[in-house]
N, C-alpha and C. Protein backbone atom coordinates (compact mmCIF):
# COMPACT_ATOMS: atom_id res chain seq x y z
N UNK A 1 8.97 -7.30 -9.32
CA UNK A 1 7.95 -6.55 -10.02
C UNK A 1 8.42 -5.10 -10.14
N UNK A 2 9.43 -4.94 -11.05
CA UNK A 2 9.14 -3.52 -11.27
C UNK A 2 7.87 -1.85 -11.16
N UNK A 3 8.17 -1.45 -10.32
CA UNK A 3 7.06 -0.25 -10.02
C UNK A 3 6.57 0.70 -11.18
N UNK A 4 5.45 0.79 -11.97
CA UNK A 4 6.05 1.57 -12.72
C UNK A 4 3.99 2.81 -12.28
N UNK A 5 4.53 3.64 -12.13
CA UNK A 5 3.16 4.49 -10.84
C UNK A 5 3.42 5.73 -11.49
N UNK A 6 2.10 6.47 -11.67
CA UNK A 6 2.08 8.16 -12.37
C UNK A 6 2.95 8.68 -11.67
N UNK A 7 3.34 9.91 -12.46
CA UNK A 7 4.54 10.75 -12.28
C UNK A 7 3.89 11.71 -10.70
N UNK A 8 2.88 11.84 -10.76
CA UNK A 8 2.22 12.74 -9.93
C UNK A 8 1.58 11.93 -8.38
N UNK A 9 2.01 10.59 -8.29
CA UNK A 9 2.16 9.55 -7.63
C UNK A 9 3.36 9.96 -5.54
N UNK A 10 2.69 10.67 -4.93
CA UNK A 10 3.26 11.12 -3.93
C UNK A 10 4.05 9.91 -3.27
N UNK A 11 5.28 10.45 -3.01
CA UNK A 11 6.70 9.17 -2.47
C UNK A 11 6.19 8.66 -1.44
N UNK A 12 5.10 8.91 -0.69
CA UNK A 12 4.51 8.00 0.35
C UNK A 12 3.82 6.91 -0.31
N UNK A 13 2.82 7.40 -1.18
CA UNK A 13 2.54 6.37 -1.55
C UNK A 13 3.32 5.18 -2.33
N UNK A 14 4.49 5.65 -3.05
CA UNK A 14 5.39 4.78 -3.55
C UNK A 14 5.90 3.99 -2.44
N UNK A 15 6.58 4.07 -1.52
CA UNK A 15 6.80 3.33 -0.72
C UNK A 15 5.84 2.83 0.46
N UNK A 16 5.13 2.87 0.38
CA UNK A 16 3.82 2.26 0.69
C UNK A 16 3.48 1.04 -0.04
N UNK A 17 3.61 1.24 -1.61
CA UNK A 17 3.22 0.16 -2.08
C UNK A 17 4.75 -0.74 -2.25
N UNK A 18 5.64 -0.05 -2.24
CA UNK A 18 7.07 -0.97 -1.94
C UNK A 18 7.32 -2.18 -1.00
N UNK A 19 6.15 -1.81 0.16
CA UNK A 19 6.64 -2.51 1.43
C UNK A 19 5.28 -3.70 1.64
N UNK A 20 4.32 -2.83 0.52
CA UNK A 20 2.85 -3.74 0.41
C UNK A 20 3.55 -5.12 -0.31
N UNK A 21 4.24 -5.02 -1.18
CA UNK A 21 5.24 -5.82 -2.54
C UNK A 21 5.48 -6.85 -1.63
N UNK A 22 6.83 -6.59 -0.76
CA UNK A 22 7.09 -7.41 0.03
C UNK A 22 6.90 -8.20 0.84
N UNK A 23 5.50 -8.14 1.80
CA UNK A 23 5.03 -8.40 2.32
C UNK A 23 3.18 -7.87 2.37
N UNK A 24 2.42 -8.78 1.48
CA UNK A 24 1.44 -8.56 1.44
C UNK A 24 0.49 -9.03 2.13
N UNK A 25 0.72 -9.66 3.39
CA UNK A 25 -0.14 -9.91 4.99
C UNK A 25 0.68 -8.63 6.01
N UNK A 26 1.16 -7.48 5.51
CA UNK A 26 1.54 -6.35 6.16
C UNK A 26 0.11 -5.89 6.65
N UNK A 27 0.33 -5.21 7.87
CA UNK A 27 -1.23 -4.67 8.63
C UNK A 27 -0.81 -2.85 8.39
N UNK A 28 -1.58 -1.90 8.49
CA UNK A 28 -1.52 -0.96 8.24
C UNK A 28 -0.81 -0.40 9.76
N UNK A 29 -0.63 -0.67 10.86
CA UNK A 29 0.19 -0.33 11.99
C UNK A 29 1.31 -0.78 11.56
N UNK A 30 1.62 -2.13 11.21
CA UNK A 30 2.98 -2.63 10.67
C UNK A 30 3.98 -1.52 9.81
N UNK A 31 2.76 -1.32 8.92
CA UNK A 31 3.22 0.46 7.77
C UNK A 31 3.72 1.04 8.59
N UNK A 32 3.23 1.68 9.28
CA UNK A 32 3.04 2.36 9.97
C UNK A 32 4.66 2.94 10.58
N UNK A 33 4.62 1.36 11.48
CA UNK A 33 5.98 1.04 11.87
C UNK A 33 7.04 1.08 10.97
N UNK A 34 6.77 0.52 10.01
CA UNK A 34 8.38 0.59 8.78
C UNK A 34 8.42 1.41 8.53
N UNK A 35 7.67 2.25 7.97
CA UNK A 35 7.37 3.45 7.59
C UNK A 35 8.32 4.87 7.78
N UNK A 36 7.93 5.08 9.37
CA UNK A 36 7.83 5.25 10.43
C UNK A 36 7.03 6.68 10.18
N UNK A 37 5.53 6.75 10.06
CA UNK A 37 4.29 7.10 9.66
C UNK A 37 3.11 7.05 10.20
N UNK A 38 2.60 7.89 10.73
CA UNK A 38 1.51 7.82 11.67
C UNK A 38 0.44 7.02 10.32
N UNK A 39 -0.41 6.21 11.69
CA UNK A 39 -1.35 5.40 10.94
C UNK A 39 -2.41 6.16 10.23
N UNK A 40 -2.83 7.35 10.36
CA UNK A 40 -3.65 7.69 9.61
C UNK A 40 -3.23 8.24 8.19
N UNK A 41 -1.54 8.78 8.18
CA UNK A 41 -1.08 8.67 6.99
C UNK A 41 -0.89 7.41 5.45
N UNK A 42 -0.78 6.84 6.50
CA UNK A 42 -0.97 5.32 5.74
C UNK A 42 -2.12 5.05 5.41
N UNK A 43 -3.34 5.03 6.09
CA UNK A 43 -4.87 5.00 6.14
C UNK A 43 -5.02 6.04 4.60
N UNK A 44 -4.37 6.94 4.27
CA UNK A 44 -4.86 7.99 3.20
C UNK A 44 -3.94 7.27 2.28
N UNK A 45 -2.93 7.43 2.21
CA UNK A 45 -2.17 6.55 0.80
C UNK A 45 -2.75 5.59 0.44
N UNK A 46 -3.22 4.53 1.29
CA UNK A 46 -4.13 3.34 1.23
C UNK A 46 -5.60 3.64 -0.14
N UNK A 47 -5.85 4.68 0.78
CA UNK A 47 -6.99 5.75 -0.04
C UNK A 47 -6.37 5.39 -1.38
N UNK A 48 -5.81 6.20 -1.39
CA UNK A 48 -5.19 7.03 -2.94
C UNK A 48 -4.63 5.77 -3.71
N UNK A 49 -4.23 4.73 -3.12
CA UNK A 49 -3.52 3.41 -3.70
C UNK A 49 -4.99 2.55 -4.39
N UNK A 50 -5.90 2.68 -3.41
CA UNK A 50 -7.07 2.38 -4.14
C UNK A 50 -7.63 2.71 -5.52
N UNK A 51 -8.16 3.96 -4.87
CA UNK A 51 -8.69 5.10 -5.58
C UNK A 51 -7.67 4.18 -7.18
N UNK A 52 -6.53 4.18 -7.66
CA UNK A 52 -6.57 4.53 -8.47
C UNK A 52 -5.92 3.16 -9.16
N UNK A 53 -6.62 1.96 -8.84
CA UNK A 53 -6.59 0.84 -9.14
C UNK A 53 -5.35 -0.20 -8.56
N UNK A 54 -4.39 0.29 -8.10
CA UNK A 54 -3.37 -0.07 -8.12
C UNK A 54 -3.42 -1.34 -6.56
N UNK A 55 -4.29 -1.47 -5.84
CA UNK A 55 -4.15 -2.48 -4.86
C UNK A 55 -5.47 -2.82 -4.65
N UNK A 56 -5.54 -3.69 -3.69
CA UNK A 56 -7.13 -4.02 -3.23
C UNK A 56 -6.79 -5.08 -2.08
N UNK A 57 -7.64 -5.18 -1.12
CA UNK A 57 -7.70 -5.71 0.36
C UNK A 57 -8.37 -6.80 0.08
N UNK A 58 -7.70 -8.38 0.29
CA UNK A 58 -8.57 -9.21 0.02
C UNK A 58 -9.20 -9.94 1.70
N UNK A 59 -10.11 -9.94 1.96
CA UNK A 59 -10.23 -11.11 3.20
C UNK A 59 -10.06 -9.55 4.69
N UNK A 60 -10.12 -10.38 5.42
CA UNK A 60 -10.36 -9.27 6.80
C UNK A 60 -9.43 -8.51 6.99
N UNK A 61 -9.30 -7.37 7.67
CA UNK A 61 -8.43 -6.59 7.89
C UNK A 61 -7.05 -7.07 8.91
N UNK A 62 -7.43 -8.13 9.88
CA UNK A 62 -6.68 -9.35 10.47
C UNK A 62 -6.03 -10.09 9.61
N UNK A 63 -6.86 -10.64 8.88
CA UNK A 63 -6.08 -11.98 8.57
C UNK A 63 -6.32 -12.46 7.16
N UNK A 64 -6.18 -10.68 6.21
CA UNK A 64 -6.46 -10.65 4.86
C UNK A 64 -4.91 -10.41 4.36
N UNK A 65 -4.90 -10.07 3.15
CA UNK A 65 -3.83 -9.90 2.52
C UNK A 65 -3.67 -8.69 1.48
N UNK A 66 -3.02 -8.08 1.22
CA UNK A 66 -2.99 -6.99 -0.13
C UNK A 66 -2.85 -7.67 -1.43
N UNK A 67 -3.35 -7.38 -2.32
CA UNK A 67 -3.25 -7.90 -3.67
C UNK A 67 -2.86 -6.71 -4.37
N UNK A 68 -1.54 -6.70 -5.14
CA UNK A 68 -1.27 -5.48 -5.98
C UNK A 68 -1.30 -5.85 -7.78
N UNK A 69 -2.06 -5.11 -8.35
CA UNK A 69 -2.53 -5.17 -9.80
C UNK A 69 -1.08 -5.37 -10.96
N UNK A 70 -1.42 -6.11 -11.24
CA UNK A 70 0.01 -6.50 -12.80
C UNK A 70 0.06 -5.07 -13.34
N UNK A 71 -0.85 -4.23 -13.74
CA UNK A 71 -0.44 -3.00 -13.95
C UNK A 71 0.26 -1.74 -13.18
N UNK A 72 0.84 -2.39 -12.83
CA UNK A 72 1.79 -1.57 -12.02
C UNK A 72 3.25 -1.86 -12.32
């Protein structure tokens, strides 16, 4: 899936959603860990990945999954 994310799109959040791609039963500590990114940084990209259509949390925070939008 090619990335294609506003120009004004902060490189955390790009690779944030890079690693969401790959693995979309990733937990936000997991981020965290690859990352290597304190969890509340991730917790705000998450934000902002929302915020602006580009992902969405399906099912529990355990034992849900990321879903990332074809428009991207």
């Amino acid at each position: 899936m090619k990335l294609m994310l506003p120009k004004d799109c902060p490189k955390i959040a790009q690779s944030t959603l890079e690693a969401i791609i790959q693995d979309p039963y990733i937990t936000i500590g997991q981020l965290s860990e690859v990352l290597k990114l304190s969890e509340r940084t991730i917790k705000n990209r998450i934000v902002l990945l929302k915020r602006e259509g580009l992902i969405t949390r399906i099912g529990s925070r355990t034992s849900g999954y990321w879903e990332v939008f074809n428009n991207v």
